[in-house]
C-alpha atoms as a PDB file:
ATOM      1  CA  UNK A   1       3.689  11.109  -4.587  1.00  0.00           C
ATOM      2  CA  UNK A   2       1.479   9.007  -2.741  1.00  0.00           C
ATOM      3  CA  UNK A   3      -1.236   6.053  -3.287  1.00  0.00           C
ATOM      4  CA  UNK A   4      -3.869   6.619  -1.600  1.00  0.00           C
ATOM      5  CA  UNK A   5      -7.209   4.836  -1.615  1.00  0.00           C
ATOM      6  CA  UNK A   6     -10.729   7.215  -0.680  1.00  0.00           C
ATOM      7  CA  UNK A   7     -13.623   4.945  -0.178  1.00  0.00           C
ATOM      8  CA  UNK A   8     -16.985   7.435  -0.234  1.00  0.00           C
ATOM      9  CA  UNK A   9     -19.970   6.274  -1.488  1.00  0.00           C
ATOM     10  CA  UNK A  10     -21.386   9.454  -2.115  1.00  0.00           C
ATOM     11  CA  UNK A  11     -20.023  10.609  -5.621  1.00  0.00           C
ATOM     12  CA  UNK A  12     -19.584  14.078  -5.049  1.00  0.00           C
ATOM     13  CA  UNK A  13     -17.617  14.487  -2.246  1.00  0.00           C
ATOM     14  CA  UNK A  14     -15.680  10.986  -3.684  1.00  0.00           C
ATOM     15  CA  UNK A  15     -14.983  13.400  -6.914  1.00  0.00           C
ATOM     16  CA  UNK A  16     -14.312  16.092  -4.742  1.00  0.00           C
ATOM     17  CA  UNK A  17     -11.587  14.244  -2.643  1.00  0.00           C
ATOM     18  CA  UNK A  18      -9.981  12.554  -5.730  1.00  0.00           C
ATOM     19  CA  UNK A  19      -9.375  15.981  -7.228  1.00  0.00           C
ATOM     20  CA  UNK A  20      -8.195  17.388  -4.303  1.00  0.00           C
ATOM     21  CA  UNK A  21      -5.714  14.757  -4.099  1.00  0.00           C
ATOM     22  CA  UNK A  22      -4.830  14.472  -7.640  1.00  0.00           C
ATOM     23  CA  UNK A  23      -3.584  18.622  -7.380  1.00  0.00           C
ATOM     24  CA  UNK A  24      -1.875  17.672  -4.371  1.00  0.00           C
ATOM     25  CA  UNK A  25       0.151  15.476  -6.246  1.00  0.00           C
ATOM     26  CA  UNK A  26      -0.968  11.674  -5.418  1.00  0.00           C
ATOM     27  CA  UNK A  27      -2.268   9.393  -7.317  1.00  0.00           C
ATOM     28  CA  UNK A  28      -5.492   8.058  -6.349  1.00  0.00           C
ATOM     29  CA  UNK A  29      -7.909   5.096  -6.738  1.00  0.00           C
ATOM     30  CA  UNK A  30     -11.676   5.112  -5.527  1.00  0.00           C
ATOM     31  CA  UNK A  31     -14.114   2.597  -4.152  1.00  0.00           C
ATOM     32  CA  UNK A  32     -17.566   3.302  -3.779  1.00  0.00           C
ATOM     33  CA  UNK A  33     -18.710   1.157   0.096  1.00  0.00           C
ATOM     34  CA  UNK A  34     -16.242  -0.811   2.515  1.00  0.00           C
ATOM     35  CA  UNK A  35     -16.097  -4.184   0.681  1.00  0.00           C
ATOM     36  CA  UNK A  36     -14.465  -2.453  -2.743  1.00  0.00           C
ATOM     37  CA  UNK A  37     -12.319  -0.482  -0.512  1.00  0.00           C
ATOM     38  CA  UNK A  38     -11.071  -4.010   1.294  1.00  0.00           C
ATOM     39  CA  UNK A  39     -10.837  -5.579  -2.449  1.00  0.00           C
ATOM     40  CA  UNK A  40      -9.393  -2.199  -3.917  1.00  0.00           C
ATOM     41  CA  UNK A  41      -6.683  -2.179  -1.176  1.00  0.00           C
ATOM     42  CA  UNK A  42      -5.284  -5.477  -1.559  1.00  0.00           C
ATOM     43  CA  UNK A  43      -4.904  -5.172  -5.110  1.00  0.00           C
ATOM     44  CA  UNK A  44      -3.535  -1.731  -5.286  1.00  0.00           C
ATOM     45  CA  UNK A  45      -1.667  -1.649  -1.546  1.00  0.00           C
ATOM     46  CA  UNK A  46      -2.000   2.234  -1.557  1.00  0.00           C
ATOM     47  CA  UNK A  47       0.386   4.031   1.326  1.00  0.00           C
ATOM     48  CA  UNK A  48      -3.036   5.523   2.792  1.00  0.00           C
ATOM     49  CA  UNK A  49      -6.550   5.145   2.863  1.00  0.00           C
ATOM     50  CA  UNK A  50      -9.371   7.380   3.539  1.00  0.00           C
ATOM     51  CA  UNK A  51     -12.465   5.849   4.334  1.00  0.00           C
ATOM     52  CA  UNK A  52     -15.966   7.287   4.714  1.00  0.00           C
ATOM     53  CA  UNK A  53     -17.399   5.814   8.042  1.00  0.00           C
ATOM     54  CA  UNK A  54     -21.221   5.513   6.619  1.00  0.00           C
ATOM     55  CA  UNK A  55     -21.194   3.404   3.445  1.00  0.00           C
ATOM     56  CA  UNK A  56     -23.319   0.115   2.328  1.00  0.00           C
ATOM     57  CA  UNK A  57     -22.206  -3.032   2.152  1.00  0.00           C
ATOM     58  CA  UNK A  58     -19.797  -2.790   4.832  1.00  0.00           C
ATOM     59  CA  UNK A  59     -18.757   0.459   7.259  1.00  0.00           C
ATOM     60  CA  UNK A  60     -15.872   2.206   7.812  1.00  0.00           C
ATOM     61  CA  UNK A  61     -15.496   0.499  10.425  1.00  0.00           C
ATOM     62  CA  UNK A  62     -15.907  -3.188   9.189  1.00  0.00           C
ATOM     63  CA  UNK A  63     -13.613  -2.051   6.264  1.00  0.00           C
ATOM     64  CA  UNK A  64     -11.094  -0.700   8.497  1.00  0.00           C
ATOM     65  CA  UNK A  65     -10.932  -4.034  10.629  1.00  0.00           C
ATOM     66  CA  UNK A  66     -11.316  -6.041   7.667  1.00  0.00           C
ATOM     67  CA  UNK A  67      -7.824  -4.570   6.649  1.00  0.00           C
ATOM     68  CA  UNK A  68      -6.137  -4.596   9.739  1.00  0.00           C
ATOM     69  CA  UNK A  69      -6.844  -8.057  10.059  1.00  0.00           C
ATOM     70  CA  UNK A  70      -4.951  -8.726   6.708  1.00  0.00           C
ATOM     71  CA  UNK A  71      -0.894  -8.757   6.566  1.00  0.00           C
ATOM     72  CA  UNK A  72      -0.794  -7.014   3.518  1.00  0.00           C
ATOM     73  CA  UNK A  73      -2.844  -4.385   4.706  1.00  0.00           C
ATOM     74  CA  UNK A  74      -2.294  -4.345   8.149  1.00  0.00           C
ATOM     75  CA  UNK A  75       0.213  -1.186   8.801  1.00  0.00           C
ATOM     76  CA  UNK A  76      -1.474   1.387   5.363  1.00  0.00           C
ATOM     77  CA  UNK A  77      -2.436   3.729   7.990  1.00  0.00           C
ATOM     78  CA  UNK A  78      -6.209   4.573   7.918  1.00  0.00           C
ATOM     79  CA  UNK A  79      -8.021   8.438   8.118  1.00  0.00           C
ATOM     80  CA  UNK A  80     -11.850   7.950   8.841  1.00  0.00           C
ATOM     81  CA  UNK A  81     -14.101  10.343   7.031  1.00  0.00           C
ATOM     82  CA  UNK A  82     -17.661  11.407   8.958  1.00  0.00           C
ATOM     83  CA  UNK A  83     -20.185  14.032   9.563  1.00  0.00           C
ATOM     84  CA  UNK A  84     -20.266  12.368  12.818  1.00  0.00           C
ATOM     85  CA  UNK A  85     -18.072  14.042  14.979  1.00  0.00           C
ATOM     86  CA  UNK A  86     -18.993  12.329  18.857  1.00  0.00           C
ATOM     87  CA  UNK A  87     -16.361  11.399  20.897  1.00  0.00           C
ATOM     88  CA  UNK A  88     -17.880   7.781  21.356  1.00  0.00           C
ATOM     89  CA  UNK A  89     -17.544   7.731  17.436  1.00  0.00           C
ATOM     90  CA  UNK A  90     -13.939   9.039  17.106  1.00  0.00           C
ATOM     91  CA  UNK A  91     -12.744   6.717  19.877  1.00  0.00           C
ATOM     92  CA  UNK A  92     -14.560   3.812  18.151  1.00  0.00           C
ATOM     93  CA  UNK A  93     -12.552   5.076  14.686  1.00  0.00           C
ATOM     94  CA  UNK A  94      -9.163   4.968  16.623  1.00  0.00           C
ATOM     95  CA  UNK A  95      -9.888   1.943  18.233  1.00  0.00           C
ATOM     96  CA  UNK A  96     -10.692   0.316  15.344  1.00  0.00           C
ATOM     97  CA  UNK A  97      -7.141   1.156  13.534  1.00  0.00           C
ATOM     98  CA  UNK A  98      -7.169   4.624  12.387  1.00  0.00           C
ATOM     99  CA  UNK A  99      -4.466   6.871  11.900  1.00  0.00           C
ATOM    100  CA  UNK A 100      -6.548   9.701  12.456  1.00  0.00           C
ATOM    101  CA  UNK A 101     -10.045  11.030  11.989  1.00  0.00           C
ATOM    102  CA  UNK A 102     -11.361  14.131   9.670  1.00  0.00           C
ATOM    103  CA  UNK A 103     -14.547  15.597  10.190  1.00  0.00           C
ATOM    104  CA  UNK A 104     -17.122  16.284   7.476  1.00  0.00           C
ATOM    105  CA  UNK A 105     -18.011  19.187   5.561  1.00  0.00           C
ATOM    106  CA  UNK A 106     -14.013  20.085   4.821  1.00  0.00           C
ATOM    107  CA  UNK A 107     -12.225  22.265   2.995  1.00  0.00           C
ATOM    108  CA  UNK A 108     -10.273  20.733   0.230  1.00  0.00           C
ATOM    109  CA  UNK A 109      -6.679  22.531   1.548  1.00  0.00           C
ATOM    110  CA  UNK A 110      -7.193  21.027   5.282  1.00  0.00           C
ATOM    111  CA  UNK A 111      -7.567  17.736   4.201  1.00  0.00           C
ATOM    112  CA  UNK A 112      -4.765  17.830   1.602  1.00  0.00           C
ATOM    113  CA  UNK A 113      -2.306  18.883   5.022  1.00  0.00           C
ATOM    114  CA  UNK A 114      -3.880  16.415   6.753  1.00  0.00           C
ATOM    115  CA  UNK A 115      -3.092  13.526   4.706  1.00  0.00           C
ATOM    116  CA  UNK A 116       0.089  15.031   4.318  1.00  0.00           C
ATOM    117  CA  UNK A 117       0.987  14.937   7.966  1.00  0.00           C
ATOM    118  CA  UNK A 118      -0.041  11.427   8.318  1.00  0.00           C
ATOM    119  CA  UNK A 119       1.553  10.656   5.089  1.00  0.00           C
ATOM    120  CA  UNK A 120       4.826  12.257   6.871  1.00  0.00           C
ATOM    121  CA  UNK A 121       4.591  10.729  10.348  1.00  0.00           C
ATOM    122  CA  UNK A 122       4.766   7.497   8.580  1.00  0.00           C
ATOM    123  CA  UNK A 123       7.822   8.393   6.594  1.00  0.00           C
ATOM    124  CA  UNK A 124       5.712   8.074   3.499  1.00  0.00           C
ATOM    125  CA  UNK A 125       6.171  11.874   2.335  1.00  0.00           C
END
């Protein structure tokens, strides 16, 4: 079982994830924009994190460099969240850290194997 952090500021698809997850077997903790996620990841060091690339406060993005930049947080891998699917915005979401990159709407089973896979290619599974 894994800790994984999901930072959505949208409530239903941040529900939606955490149950997904929760069946799946992991525990999870939520943050609602990109600054909770930073402050939510340093005080829970989860073994993944899922971040929405649209949120206030701070983006995906920002959030994603924000913890890269720390050494506690520097090697949880990262999955981006988006509706966005451009390359220009993928390759910004890799460049910026991330493990990989999942493409909204979703079905809950798809991103349960995904997480799983990145969970397992980091010998975290």
């Amino acid at each position: 079982m894994a800790k994984i952090l999901i930072a959505e500021d949208e409530r239903d698809i941040r529900d939606l994830i955490t149950f997904t997850l929760q069946f799946a077997g992991h525990e999870v903790v939520s943050a609602r924009n990109g600054a909770e996620a930073v402050d939510q990841a340093l005080a829970a060091l989860p073994d993944l994190i899922l971040l929405d690339v649209r949120m206030p406060t701070m983006t995906g993005y920002e959030a994603c460099e924000a913890l890269k930049a720390q050494p506690e947080t520097k090697d949880i891998p990262v999955i981006f969240l988006s509706a966005k699917g451009q390359d220009v915005e993928i390759r910004q979401g890799l460049e910026a850290g991330a493990a990989d990159y999942i493409l909204k709407p979703f079905a809950p089973d798809e991103l349960a194997a995904q997480v799983q896979r990145v969970l397992e290619s980091r010998g975290q599974a």
